[in-house]
PDB file of N, CA and C in Angstrom:
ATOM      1  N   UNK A   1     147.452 169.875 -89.278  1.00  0.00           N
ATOM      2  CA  UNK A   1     146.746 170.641 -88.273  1.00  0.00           C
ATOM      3  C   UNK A   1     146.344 171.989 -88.880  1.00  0.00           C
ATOM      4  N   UNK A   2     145.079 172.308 -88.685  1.00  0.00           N
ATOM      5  CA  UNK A   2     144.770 173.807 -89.095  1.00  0.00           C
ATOM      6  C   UNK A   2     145.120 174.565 -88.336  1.00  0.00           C
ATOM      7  N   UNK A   3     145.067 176.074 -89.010  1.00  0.00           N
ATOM      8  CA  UNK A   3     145.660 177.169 -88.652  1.00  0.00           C
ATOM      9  C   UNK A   3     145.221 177.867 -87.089  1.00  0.00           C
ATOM     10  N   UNK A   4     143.513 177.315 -86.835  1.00  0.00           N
ATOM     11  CA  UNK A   4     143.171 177.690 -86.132  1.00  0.00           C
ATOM     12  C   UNK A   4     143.672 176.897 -84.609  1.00  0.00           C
ATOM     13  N   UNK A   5     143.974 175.825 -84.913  1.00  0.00           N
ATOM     14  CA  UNK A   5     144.393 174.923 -83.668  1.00  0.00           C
ATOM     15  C   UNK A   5     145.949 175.117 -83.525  1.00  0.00           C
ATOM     16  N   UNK A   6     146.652 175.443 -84.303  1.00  0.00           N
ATOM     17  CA  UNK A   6     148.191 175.944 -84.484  1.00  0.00           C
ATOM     18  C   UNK A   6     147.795 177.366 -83.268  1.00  0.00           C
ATOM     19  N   UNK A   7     147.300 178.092 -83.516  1.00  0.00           N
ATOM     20  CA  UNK A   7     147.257 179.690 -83.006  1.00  0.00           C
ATOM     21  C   UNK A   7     146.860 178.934 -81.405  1.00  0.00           C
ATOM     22  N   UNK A   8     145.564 178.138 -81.411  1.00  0.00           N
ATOM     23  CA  UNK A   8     145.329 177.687 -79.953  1.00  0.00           C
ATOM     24  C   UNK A   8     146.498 177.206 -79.064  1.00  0.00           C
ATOM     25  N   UNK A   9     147.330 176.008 -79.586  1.00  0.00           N
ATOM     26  CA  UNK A   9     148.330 175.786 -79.443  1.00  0.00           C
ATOM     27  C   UNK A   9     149.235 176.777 -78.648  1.00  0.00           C
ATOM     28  N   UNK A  10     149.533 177.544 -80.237  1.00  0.00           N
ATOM     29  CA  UNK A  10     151.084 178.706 -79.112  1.00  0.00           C
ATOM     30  C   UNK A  10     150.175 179.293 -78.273  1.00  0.00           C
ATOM     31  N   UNK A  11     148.674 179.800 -77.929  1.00  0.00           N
ATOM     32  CA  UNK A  11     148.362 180.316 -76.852  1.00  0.00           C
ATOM     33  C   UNK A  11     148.536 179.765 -75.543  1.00  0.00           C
ATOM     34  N   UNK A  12     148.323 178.781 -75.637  1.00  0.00           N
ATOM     35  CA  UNK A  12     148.419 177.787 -74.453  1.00  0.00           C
ATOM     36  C   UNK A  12     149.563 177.964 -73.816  1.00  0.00           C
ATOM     37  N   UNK A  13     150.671 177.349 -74.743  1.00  0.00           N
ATOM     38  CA  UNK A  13     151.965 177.595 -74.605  1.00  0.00           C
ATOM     39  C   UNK A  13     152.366 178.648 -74.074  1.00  0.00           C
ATOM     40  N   UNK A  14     151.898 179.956 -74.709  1.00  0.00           N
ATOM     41  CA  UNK A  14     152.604 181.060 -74.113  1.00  0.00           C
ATOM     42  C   UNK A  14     151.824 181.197 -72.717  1.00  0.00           C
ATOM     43  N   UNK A  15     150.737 180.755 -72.264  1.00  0.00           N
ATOM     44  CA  UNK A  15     150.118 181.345 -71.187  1.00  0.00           C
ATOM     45  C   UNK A  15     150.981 180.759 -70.039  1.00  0.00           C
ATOM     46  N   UNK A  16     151.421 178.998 -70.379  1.00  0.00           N
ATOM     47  CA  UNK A  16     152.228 178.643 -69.816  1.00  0.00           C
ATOM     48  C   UNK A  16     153.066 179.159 -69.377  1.00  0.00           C
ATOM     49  N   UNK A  17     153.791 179.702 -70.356  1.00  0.00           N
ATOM     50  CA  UNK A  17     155.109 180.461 -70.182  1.00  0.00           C
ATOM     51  C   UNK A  17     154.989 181.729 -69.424  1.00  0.00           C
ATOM     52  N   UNK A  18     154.492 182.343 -69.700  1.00  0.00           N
ATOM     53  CA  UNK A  18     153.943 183.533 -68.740  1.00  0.00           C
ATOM     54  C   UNK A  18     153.835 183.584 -67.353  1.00  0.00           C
ATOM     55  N   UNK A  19     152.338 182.154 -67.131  1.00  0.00           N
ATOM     56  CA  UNK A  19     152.136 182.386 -65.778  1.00  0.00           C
ATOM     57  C   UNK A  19     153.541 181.038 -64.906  1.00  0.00           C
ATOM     58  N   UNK A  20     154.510 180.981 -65.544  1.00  0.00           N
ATOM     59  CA  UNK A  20     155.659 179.870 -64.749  1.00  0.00           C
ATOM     60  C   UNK A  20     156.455 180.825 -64.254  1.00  0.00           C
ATOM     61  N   UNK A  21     156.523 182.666 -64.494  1.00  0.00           N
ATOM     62  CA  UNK A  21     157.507 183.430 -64.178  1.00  0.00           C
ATOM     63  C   UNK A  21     157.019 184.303 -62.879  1.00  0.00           C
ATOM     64  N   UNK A  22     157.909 184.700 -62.504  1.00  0.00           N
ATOM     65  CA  UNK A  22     157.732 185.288 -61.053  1.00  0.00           C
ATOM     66  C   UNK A  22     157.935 187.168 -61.599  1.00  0.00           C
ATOM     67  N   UNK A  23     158.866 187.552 -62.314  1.00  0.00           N
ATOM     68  CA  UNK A  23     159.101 188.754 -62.418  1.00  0.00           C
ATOM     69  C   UNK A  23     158.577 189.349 -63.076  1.00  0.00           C
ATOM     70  N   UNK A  24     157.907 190.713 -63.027  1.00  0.00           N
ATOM     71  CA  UNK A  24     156.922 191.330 -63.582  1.00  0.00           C
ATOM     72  C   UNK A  24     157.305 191.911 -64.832  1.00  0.00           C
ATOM     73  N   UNK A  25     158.868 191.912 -64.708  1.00  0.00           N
ATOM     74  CA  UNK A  25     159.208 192.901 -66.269  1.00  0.00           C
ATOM     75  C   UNK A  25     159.383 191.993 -66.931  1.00  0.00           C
ATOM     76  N   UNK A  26     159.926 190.621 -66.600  1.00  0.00           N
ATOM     77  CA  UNK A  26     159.684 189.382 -67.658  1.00  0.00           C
ATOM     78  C   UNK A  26     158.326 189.124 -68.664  1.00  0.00           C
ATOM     79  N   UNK A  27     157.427 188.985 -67.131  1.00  0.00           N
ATOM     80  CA  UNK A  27     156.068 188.858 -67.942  1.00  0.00           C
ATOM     81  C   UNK A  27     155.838 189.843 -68.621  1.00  0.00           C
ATOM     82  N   UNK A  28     155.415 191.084 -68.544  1.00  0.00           N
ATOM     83  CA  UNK A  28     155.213 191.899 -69.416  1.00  0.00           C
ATOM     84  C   UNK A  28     156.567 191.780 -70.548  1.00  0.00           C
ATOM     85  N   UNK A  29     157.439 191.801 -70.823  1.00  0.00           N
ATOM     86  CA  UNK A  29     158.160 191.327 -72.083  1.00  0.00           C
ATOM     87  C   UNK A  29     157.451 190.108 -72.725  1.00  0.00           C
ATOM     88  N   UNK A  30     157.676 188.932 -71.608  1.00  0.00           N
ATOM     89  CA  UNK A  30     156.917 187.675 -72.990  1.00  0.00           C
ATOM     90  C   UNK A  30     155.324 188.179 -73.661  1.00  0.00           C
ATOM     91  N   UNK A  31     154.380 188.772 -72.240  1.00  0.00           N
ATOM     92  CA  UNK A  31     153.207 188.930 -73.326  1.00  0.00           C
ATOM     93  C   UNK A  31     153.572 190.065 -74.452  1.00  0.00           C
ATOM     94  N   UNK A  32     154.412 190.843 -74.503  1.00  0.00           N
ATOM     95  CA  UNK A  32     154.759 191.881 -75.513  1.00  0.00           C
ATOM     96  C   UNK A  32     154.994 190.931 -76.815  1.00  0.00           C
ATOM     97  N   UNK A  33     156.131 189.763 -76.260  1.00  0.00           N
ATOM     98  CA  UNK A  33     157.052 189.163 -77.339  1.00  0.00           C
ATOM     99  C   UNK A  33     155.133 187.969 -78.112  1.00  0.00           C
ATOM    100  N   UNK A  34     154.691 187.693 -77.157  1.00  0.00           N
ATOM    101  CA  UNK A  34     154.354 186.496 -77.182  1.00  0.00           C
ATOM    102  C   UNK A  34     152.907 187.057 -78.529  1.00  0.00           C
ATOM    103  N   UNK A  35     152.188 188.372 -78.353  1.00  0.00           N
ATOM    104  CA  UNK A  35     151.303 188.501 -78.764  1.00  0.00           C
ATOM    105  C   UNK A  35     151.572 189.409 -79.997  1.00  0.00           C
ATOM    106  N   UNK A  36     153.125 189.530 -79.876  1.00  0.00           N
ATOM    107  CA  UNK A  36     153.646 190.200 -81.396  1.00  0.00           C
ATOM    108  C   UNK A  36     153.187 188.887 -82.586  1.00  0.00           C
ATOM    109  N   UNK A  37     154.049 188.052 -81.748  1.00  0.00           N
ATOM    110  CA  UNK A  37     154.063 186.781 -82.429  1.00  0.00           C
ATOM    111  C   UNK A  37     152.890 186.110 -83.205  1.00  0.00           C
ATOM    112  N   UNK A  38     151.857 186.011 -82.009  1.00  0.00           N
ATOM    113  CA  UNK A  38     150.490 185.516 -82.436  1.00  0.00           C
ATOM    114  C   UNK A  38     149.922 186.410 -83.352  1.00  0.00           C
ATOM    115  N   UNK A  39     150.185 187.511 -83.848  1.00  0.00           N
ATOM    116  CA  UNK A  39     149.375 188.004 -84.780  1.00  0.00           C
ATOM    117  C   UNK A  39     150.101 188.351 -86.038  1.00  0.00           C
ATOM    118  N   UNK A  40     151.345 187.427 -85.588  1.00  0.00           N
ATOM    119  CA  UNK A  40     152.705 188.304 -87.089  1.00  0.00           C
ATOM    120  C   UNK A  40     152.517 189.452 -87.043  1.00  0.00           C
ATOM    121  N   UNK A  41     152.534 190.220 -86.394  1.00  0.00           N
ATOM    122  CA  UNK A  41     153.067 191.308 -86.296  1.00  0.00           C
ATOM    123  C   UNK A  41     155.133 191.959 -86.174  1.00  0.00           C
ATOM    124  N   UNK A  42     154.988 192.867 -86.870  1.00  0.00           N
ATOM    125  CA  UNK A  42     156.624 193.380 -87.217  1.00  0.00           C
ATOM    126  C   UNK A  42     156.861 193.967 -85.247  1.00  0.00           C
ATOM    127  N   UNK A  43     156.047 194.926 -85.011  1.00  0.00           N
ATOM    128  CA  UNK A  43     156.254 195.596 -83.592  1.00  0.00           C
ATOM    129  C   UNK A  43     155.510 195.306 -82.903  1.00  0.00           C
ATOM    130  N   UNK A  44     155.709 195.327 -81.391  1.00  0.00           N
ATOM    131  CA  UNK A  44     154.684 195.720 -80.171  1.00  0.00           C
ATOM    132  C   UNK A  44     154.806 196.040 -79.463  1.00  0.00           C
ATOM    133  N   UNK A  45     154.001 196.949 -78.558  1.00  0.00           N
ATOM    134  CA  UNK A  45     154.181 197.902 -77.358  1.00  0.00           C
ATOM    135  C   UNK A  45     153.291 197.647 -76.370  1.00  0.00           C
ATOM    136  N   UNK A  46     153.306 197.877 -75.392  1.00  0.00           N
ATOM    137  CA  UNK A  46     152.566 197.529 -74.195  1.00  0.00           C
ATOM    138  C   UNK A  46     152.793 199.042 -72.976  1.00  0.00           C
ATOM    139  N   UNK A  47     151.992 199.349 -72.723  1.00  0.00           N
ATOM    140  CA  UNK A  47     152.415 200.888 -71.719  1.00  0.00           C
ATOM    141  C   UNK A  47     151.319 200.146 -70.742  1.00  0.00           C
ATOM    142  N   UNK A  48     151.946 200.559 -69.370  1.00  0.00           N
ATOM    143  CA  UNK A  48     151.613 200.171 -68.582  1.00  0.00           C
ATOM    144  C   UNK A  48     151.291 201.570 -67.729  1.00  0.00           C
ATOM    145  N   UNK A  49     150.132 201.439 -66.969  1.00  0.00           N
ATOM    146  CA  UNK A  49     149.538 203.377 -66.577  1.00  0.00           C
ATOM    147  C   UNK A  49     149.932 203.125 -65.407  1.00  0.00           C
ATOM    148  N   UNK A  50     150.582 204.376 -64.844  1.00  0.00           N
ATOM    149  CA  UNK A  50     150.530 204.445 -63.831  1.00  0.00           C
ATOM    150  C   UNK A  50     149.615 204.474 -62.559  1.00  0.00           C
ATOM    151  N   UNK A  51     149.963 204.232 -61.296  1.00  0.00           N
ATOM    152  CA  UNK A  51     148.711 204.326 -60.484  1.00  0.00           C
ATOM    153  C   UNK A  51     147.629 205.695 -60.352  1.00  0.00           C
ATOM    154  N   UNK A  52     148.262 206.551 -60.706  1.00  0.00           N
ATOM    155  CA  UNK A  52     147.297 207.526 -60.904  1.00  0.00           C
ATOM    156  C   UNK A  52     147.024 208.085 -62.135  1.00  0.00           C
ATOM    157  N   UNK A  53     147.138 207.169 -63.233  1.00  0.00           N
ATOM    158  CA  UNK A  53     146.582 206.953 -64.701  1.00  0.00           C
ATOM    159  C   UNK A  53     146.794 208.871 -65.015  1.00  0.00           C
ATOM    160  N   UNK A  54     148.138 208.948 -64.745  1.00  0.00           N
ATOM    161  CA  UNK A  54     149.056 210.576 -64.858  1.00  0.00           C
ATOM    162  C   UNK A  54     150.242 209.857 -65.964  1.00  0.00           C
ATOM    163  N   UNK A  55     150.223 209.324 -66.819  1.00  0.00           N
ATOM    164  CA  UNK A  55     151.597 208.759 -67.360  1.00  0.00           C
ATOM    165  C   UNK A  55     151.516 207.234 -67.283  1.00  0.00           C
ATOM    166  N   UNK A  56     152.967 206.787 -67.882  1.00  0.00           N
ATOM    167  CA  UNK A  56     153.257 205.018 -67.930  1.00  0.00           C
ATOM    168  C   UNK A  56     154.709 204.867 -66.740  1.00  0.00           C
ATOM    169  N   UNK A  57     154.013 203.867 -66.218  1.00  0.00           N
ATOM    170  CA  UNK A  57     155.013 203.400 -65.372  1.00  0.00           C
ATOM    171  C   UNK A  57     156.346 202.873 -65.975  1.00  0.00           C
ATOM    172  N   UNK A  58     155.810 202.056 -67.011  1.00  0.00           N
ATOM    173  CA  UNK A  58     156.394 201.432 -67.839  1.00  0.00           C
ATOM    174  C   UNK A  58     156.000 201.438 -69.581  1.00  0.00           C
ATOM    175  N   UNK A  59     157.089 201.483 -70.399  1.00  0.00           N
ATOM    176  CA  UNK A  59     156.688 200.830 -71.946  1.00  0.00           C
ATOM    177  C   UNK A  59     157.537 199.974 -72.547  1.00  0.00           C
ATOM    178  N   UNK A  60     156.837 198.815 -72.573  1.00  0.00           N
ATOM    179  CA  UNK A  60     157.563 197.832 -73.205  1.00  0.00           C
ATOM    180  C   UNK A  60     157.372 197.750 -74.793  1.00  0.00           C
ATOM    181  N   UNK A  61     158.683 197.301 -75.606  1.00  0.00           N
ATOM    182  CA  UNK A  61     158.430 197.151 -76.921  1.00  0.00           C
ATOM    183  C   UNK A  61     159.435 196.034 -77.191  1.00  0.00           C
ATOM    184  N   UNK A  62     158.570 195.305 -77.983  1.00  0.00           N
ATOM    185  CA  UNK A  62     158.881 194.160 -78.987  1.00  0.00           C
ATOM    186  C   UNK A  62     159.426 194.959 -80.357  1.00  0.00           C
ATOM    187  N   UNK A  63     160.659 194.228 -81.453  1.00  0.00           N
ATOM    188  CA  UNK A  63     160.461 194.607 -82.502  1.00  0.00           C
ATOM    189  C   UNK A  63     161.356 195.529 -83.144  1.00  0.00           C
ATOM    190  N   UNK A  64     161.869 196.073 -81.838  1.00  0.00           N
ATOM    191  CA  UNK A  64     162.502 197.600 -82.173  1.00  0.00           C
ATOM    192  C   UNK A  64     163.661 197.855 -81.723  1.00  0.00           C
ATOM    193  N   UNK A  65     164.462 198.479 -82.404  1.00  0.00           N
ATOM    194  CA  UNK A  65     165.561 198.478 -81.723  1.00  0.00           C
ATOM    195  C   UNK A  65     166.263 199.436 -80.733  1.00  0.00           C
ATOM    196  N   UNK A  66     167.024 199.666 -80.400  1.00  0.00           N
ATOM    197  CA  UNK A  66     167.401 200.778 -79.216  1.00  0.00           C
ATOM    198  C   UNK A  66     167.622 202.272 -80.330  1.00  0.00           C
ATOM    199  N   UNK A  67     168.057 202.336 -81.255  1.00  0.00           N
ATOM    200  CA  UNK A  67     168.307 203.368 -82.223  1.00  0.00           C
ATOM    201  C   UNK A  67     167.120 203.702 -82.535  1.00  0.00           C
ATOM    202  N   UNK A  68     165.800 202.727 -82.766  1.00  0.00           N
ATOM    203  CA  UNK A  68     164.443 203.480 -83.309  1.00  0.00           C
ATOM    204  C   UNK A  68     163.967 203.848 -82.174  1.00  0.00           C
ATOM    205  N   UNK A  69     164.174 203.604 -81.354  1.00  0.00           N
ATOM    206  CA  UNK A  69     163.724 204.344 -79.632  1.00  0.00           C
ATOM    207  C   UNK A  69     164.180 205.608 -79.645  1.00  0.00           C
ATOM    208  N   UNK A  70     165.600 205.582 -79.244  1.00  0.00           N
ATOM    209  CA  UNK A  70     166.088 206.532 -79.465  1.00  0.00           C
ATOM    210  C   UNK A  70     165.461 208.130 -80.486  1.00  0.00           C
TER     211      UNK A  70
END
């Protein structure tokens, strides 16, 4: 199988996976985890804006550990 139908593949998969979950901090973790993945990537982050696009509600990161946060 080529590379390009491999990548189609885990997309699918992950979309699966994604849209089967109910909780919002889940989903935003798998697409964090899911699109680290798809691009081999080492890290990923995801900030989520707040409703009055004043700050992040949320930031999720793939990759990293609680000490490089820190």
């Amino acid at each position: 199988m080529n590379g390009r139908m491999e990548k189609k593949r885990a997309l699918l998969a992950a979309a699966l996976a994604i849209t089967s979950e109910l909780s919002l901090d889940v989903v935003l973790d798998k697409i964090v985890n899911v699109a680290k993945d798809l691009v081999s990537a080492r890290y990923a982050a995801l900030g989520v804006a707040r409703e009055d696009r004043k700050g992040l509600s949320r930031f999720i990161v793939s990759g990293v550990t609680d000490e490089q946060i820190e």
